[in-house]
C-alpha atoms as a PDB file:
ATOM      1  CA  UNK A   1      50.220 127.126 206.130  1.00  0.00           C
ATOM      2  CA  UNK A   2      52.814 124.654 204.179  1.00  0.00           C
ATOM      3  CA  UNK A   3      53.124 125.961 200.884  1.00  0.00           C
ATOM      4  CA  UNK A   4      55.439 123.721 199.546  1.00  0.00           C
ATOM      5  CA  UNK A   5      55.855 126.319 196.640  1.00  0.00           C
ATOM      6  CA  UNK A   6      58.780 124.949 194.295  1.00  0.00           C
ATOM      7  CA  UNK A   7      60.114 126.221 190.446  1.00  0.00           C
ATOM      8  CA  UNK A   8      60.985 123.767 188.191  1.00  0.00           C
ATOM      9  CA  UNK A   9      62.122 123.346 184.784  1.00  0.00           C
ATOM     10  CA  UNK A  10      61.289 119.759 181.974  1.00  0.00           C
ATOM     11  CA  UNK A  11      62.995 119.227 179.121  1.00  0.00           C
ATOM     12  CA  UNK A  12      61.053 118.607 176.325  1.00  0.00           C
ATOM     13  CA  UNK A  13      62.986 117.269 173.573  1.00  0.00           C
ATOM     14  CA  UNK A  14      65.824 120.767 172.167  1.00  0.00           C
ATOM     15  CA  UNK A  15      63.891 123.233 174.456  1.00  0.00           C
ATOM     16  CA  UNK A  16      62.380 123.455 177.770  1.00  0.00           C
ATOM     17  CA  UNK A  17      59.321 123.977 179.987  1.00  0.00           C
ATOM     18  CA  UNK A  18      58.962 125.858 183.071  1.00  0.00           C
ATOM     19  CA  UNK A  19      56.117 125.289 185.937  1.00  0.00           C
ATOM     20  CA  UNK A  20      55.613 126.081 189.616  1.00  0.00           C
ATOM     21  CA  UNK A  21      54.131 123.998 191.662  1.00  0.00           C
ATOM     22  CA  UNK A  22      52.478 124.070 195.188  1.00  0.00           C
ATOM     23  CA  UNK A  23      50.837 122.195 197.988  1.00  0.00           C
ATOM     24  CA  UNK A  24      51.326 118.828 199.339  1.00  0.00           C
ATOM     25  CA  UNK A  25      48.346 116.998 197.977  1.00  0.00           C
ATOM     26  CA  UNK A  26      48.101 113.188 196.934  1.00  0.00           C
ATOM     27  CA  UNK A  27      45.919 114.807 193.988  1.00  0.00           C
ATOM     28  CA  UNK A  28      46.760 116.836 190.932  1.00  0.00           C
ATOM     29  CA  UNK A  29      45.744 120.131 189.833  1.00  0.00           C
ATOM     30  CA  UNK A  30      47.011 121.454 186.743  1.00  0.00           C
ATOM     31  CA  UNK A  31      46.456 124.821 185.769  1.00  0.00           C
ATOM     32  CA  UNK A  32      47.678 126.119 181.989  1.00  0.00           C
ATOM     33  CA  UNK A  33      47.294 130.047 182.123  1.00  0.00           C
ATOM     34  CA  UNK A  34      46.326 132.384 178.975  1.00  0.00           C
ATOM     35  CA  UNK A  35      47.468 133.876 176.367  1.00  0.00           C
ATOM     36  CA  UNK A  36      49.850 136.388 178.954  1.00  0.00           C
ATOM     37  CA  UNK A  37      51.961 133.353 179.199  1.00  0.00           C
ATOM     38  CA  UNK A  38      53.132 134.610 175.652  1.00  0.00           C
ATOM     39  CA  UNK A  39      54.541 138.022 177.754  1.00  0.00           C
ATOM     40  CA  UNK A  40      55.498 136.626 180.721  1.00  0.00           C
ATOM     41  CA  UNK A  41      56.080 132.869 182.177  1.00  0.00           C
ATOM     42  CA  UNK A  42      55.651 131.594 185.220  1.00  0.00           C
ATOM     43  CA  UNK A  43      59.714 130.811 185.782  1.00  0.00           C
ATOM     44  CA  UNK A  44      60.809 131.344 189.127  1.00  0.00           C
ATOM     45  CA  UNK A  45      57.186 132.744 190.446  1.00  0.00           C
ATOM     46  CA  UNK A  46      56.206 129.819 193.021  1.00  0.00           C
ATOM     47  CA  UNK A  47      56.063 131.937 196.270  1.00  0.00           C
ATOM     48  CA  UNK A  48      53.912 134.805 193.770  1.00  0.00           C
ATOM     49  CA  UNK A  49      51.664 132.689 192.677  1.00  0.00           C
ATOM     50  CA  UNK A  50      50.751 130.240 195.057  1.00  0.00           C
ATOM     51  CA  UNK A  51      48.604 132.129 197.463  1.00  0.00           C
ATOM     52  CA  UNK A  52      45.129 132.144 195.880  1.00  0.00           C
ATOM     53  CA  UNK A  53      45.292 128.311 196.017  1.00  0.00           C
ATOM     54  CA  UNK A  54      45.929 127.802 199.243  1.00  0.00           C
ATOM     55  CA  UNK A  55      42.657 126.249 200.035  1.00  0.00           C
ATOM     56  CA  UNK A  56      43.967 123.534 197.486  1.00  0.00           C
ATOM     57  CA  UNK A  57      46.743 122.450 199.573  1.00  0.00           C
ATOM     58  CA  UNK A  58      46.072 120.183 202.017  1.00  0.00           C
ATOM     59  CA  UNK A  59      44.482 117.450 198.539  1.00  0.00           C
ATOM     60  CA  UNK A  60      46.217 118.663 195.953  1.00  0.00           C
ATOM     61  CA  UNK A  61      49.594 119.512 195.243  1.00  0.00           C
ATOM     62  CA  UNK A  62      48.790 122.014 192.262  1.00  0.00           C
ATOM     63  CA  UNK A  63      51.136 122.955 189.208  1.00  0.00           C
ATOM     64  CA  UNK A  64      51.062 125.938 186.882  1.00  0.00           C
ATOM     65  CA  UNK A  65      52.707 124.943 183.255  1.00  0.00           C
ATOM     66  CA  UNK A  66      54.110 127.705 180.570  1.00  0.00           C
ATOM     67  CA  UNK A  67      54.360 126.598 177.176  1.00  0.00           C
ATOM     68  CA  UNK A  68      57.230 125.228 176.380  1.00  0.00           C
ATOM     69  CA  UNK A  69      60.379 128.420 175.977  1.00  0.00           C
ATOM     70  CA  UNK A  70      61.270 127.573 172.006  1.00  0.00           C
ATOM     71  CA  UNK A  71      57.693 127.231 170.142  1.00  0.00           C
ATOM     72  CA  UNK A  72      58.434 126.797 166.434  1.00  0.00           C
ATOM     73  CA  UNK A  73      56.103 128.494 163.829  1.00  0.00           C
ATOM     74  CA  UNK A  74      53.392 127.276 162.976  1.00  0.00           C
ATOM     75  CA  UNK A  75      53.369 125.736 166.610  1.00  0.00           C
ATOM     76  CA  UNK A  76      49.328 124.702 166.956  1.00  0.00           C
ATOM     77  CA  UNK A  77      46.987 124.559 170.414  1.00  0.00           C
ATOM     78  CA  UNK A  78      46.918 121.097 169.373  1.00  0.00           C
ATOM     79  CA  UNK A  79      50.994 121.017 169.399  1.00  0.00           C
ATOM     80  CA  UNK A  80      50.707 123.019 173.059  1.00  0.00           C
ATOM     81  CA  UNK A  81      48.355 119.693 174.597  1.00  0.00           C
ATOM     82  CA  UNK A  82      50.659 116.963 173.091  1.00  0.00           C
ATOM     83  CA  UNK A  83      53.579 118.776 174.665  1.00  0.00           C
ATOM     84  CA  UNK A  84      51.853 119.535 177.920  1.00  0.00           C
ATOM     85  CA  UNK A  85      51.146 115.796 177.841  1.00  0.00           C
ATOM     86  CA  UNK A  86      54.664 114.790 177.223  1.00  0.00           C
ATOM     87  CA  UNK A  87      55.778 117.183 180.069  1.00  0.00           C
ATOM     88  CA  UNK A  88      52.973 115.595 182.944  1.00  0.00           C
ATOM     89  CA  UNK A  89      54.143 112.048 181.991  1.00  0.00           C
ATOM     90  CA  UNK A  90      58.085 112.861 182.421  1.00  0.00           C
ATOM     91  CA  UNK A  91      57.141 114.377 185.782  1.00  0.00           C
ATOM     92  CA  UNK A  92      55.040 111.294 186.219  1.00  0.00           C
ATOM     93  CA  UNK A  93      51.619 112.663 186.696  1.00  0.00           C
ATOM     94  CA  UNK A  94      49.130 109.721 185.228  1.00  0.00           C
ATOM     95  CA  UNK A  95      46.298 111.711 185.927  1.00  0.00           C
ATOM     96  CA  UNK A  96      45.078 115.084 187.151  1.00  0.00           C
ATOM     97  CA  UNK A  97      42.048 117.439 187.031  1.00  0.00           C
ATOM     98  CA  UNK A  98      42.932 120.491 184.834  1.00  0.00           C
ATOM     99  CA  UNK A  99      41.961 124.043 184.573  1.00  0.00           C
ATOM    100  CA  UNK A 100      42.416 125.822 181.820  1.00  0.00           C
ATOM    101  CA  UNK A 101      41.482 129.880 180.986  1.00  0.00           C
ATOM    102  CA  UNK A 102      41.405 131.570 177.796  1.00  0.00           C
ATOM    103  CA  UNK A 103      43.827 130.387 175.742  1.00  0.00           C
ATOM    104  CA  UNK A 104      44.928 127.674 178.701  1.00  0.00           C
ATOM    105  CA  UNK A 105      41.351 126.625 178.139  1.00  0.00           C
ATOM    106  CA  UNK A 106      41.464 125.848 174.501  1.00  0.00           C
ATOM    107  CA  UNK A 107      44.664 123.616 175.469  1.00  0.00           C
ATOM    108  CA  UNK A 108      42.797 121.797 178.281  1.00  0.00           C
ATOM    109  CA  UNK A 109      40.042 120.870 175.567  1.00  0.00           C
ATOM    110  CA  UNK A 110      42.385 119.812 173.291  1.00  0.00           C
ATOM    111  CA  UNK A 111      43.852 117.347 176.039  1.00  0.00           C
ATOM    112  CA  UNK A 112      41.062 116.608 177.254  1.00  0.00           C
ATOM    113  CA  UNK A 113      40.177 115.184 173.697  1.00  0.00           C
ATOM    114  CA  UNK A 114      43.405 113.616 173.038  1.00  0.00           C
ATOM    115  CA  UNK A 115      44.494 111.946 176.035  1.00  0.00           C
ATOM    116  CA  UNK A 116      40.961 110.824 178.161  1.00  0.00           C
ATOM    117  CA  UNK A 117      42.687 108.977 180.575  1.00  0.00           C
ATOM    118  CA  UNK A 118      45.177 111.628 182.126  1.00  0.00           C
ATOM    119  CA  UNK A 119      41.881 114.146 182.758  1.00  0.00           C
ATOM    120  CA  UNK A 120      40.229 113.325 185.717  1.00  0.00           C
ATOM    121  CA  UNK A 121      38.229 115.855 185.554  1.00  0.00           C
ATOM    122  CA  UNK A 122      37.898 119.394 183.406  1.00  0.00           C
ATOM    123  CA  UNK A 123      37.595 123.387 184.474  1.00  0.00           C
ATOM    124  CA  UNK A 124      37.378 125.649 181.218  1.00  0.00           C
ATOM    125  CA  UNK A 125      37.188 128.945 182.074  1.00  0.00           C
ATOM    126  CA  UNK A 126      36.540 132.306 180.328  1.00  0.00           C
ATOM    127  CA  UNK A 127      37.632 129.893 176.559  1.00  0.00           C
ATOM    128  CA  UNK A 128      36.004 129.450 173.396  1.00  0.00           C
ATOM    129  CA  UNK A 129      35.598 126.077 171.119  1.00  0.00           C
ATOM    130  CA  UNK A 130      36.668 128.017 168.468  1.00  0.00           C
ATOM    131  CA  UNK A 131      38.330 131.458 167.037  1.00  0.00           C
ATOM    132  CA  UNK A 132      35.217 132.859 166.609  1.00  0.00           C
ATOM    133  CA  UNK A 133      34.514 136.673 165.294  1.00  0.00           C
ATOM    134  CA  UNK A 134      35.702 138.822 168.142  1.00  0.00           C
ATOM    135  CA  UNK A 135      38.352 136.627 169.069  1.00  0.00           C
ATOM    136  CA  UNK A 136      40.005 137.201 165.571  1.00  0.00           C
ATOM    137  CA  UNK A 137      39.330 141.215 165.821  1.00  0.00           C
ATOM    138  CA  UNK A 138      40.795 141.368 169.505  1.00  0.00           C
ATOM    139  CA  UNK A 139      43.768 139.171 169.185  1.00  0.00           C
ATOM    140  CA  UNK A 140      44.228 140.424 165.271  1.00  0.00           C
ATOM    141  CA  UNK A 141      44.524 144.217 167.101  1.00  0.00           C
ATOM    142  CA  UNK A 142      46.834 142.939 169.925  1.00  0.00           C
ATOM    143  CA  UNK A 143      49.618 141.335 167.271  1.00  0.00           C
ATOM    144  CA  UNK A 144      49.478 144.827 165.331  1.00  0.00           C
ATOM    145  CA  UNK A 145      50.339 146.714 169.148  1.00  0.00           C
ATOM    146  CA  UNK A 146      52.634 143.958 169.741  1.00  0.00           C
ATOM    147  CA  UNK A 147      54.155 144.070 165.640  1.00  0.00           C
ATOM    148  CA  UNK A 148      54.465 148.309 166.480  1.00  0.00           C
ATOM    149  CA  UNK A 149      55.823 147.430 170.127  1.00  0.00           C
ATOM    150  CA  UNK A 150      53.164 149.306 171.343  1.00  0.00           C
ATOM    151  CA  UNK A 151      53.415 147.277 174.735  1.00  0.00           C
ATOM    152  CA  UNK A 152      51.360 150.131 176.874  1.00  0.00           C
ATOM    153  CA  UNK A 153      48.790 150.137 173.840  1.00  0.00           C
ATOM    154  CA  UNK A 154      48.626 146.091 173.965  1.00  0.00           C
ATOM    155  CA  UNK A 155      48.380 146.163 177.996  1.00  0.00           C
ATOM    156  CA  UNK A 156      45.465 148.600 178.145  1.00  0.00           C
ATOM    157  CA  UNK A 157      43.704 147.214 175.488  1.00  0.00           C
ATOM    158  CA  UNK A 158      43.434 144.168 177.265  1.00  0.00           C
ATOM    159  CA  UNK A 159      42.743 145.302 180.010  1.00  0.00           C
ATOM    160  CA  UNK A 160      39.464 147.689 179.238  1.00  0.00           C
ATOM    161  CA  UNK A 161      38.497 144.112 177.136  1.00  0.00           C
ATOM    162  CA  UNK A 162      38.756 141.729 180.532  1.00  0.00           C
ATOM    163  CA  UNK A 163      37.958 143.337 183.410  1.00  0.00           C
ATOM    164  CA  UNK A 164      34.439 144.756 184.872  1.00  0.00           C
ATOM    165  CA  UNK A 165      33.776 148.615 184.566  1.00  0.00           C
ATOM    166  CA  UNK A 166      33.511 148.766 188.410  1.00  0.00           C
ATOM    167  CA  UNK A 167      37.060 147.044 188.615  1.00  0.00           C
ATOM    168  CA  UNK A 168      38.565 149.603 185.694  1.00  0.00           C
ATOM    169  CA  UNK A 169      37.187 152.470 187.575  1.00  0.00           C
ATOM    170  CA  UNK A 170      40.386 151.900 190.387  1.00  0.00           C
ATOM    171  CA  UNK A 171      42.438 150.361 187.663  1.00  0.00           C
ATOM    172  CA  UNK A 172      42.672 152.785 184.969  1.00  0.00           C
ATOM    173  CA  UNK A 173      44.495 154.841 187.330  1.00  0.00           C
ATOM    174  CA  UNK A 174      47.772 152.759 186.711  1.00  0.00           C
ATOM    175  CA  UNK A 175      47.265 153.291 183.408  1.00  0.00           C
ATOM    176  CA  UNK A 176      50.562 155.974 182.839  1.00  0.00           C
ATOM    177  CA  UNK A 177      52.891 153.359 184.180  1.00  0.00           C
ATOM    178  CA  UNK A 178      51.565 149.881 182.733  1.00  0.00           C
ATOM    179  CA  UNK A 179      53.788 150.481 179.564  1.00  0.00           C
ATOM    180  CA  UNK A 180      56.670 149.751 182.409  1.00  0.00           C
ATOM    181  CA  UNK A 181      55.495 146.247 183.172  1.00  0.00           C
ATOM    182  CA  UNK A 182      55.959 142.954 181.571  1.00  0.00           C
ATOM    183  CA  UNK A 183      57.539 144.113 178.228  1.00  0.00           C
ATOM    184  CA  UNK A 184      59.250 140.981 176.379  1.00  0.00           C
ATOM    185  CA  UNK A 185      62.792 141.597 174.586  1.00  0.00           C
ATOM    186  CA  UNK A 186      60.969 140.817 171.560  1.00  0.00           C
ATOM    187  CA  UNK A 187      57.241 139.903 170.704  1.00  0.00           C
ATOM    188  CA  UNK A 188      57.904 136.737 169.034  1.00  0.00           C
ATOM    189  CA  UNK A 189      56.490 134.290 171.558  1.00  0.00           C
ATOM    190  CA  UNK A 190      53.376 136.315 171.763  1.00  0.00           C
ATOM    191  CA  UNK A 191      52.811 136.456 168.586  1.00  0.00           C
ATOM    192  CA  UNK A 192      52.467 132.202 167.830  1.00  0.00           C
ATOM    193  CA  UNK A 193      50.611 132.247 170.891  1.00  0.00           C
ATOM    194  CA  UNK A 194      48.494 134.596 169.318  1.00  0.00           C
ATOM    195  CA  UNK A 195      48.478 132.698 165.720  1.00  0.00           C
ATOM    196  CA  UNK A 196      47.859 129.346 167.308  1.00  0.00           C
ATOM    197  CA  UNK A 197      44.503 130.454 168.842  1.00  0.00           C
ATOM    198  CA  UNK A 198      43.379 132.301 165.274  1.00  0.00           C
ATOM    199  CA  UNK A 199      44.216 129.318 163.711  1.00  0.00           C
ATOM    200  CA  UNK A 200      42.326 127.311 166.556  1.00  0.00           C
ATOM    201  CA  UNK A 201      39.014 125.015 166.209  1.00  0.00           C
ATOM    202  CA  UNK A 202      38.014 121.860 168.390  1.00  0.00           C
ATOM    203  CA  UNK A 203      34.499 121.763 167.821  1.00  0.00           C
ATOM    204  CA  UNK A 204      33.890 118.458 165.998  1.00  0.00           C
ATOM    205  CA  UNK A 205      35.938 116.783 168.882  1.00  0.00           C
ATOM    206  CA  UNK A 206      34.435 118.131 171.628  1.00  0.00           C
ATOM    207  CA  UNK A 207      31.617 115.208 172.109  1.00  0.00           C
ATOM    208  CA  UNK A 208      34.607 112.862 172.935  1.00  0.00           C
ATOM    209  CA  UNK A 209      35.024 114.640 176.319  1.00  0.00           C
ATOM    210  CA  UNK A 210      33.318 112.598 178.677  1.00  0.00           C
ATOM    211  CA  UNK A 211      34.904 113.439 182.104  1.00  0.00           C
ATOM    212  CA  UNK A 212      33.299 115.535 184.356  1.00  0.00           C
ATOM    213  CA  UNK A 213      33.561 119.068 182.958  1.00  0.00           C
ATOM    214  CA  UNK A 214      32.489 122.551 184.368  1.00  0.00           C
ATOM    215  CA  UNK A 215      32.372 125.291 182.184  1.00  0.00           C
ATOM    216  CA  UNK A 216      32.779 128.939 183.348  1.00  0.00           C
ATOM    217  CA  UNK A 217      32.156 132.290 181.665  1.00  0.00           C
ATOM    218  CA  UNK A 218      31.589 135.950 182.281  1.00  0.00           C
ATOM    219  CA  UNK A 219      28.263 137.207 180.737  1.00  0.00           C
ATOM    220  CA  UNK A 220      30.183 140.287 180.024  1.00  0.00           C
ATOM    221  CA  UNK A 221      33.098 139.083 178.308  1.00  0.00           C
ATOM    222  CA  UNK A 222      34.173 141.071 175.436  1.00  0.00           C
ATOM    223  CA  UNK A 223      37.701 138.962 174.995  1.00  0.00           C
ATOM    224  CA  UNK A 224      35.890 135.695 173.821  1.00  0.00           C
ATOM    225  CA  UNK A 225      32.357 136.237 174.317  1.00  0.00           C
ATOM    226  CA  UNK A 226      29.677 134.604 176.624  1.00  0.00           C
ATOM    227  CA  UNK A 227      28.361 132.671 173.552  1.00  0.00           C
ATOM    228  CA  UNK A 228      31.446 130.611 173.691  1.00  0.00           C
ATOM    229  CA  UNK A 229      30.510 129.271 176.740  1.00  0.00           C
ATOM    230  CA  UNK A 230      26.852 128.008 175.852  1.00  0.00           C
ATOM    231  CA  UNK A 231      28.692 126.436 172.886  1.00  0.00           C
ATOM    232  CA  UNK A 232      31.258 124.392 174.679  1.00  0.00           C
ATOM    233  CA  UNK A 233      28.398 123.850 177.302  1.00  0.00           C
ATOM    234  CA  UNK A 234      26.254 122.367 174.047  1.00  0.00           C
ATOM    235  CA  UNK A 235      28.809 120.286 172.622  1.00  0.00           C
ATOM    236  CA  UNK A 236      30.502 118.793 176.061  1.00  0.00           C
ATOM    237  CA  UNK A 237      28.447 116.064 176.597  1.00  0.00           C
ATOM    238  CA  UNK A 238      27.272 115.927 180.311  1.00  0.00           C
ATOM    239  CA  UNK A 239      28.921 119.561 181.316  1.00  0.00           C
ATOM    240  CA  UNK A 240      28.406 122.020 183.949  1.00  0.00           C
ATOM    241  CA  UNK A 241      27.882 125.657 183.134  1.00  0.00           C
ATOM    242  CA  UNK A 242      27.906 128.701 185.293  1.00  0.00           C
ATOM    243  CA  UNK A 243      28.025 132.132 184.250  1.00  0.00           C
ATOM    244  CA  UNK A 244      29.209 135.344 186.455  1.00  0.00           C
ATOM    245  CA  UNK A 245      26.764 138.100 186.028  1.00  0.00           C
ATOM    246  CA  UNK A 246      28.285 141.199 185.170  1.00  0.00           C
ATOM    247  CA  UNK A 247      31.826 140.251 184.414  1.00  0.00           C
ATOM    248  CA  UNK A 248      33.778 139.693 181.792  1.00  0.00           C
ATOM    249  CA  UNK A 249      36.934 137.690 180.598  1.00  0.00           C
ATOM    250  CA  UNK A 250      38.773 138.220 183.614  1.00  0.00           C
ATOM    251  CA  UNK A 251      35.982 136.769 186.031  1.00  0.00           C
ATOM    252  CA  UNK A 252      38.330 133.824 187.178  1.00  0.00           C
ATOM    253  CA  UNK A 253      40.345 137.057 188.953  1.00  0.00           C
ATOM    254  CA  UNK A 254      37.708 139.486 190.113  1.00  0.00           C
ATOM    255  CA  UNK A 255      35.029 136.665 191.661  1.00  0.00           C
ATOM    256  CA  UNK A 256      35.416 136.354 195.015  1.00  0.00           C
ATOM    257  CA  UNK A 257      34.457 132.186 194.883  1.00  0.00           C
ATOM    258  CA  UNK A 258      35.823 131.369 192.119  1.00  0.00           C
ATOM    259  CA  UNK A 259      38.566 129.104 193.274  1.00  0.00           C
ATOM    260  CA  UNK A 260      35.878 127.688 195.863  1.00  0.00           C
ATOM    261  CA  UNK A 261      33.742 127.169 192.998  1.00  0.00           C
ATOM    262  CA  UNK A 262      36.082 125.246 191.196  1.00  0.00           C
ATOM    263  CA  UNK A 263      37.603 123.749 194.633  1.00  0.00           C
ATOM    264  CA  UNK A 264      34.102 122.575 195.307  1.00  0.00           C
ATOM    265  CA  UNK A 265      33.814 120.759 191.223  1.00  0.00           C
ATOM    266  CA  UNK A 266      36.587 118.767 191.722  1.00  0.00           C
ATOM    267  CA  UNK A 267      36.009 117.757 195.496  1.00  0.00           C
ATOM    268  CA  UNK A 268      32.128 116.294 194.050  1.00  0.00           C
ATOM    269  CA  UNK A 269      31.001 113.197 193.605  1.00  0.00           C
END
């Protein structure tokens, strides 16, 4: 299969913005990632990350967006969609579906909200309207691991809070050498990634969404919550909701048809 898989870089006013893309599509899929994008971005990882999409290809050509490489303090999710706008209209994309998850989601609502007519149509996944309780005492714990550069402390935290017990049975056995991967030079990035979503809170926008949304959570999630979900699901007028039973925040990775779930959303009339 084509790939097309291609690394590219947008400058966005001092700084810059990476993305991958892939496919050869006439239509647009935009996908903005979590909060890991504050550890690692997606520069230089077309071929790497292209392959669970493939059934994308042939009508979309998708793209995966970091946030932008400088973020100032005080940078907001709100600040994250405006650029994210800015960066789709220099690369001349008028209008797209997007998918957000986790943190990525709370950015997709956000542009969703501010710019109607680029969103075709809407995928929030594993997100939350809102910081809401256990967001603030998971991400609160993750920027004192990442403040102590405790980076094996911060990736198996995670970890045990995303991902099924059946999937952390096999995983946990990496768990001596997962200090090894993904450690920034410094935690800085993380950390107002981390500060923009406690400071985060769309709810009294979210009935001006009025383009075909689905909405997908994990009834176990202990990252966010499942709760979130039946609150964006409330306050989206018109959405779709659909909840995995029995996993958590990282459902979007261990579902089997998830990407045909979401394939099959934006292909509907």
């Amino acid at each position: 299969m084509l790939w097309n898989a291609k690394n590219g870089t947008i400058a966005l006013g001092s700084t810059s913005m990476s993305y991958v893309s892939f496919g050869h599509g006439e239509r647009v899929f935009v996908l903005l990632p979590g909060l890991s994008d504050g550890l690692m971005t997606v520069k230089g990882k077309a071929l790497l990350l292209a392959k669970p999409y493939q059934m994308f290809f042939e009508k979309y050509t998708v793209y995966m967006f970091s946030r932008k490489d400088d973020m100032p303090d005080g940078y907001s999710i709100k600040d994250m969609a405006d650029d994210q706008a800015e960066a789709l209209r220099l690369l001349d994309i008028r209008k797209a579906s997007v998918m957000g998850v986790s943190q990525g989601g709370m950015i997709a609502q956000y542009l969703a909200v501010g710019y109607p007519d680029l969103v075709e149509k809407l995928v929030i996944a594993v997100s939350a309207p809102y910081a809401n309780e256990l967001i603030h005492e998971n991400v609160d714990r993750w920027m004192a691991y990442a403040e102590q550069g405790e980076h094996k402390e911060l990736m198996i935290d995670t970890a045990e809070k995303s991902y099924s017990e059946a999937y952390l049975k096999k995983f946990r056995k990496s768990y001596p050498v997962i200090g090894l991967v993904g450690k920034p030079k410094d935690y800085k990035r993380f950390m107002i990634n981390s500060k923009a979503i406690l400071n985060f809170d769309v709810r009294n926008r979210l009935n001006e969404i009025h383009c075909p949304t689905l909405i997908i959570g994990g009834s176990e999630d202990r990252t966010v919550g499942i709760q979130a979900s039946y609150e964006m699901h409330e306050l989206i007028p018109d959405s779709e909701l659909y909840v995995y039973p029995g996993l958590g925040h990282a459902a979007y990775e261990e579902a089997e048809d998830f990407n045909m779930r979401v394939f099959r959303f934006l292909e509907a009339e």
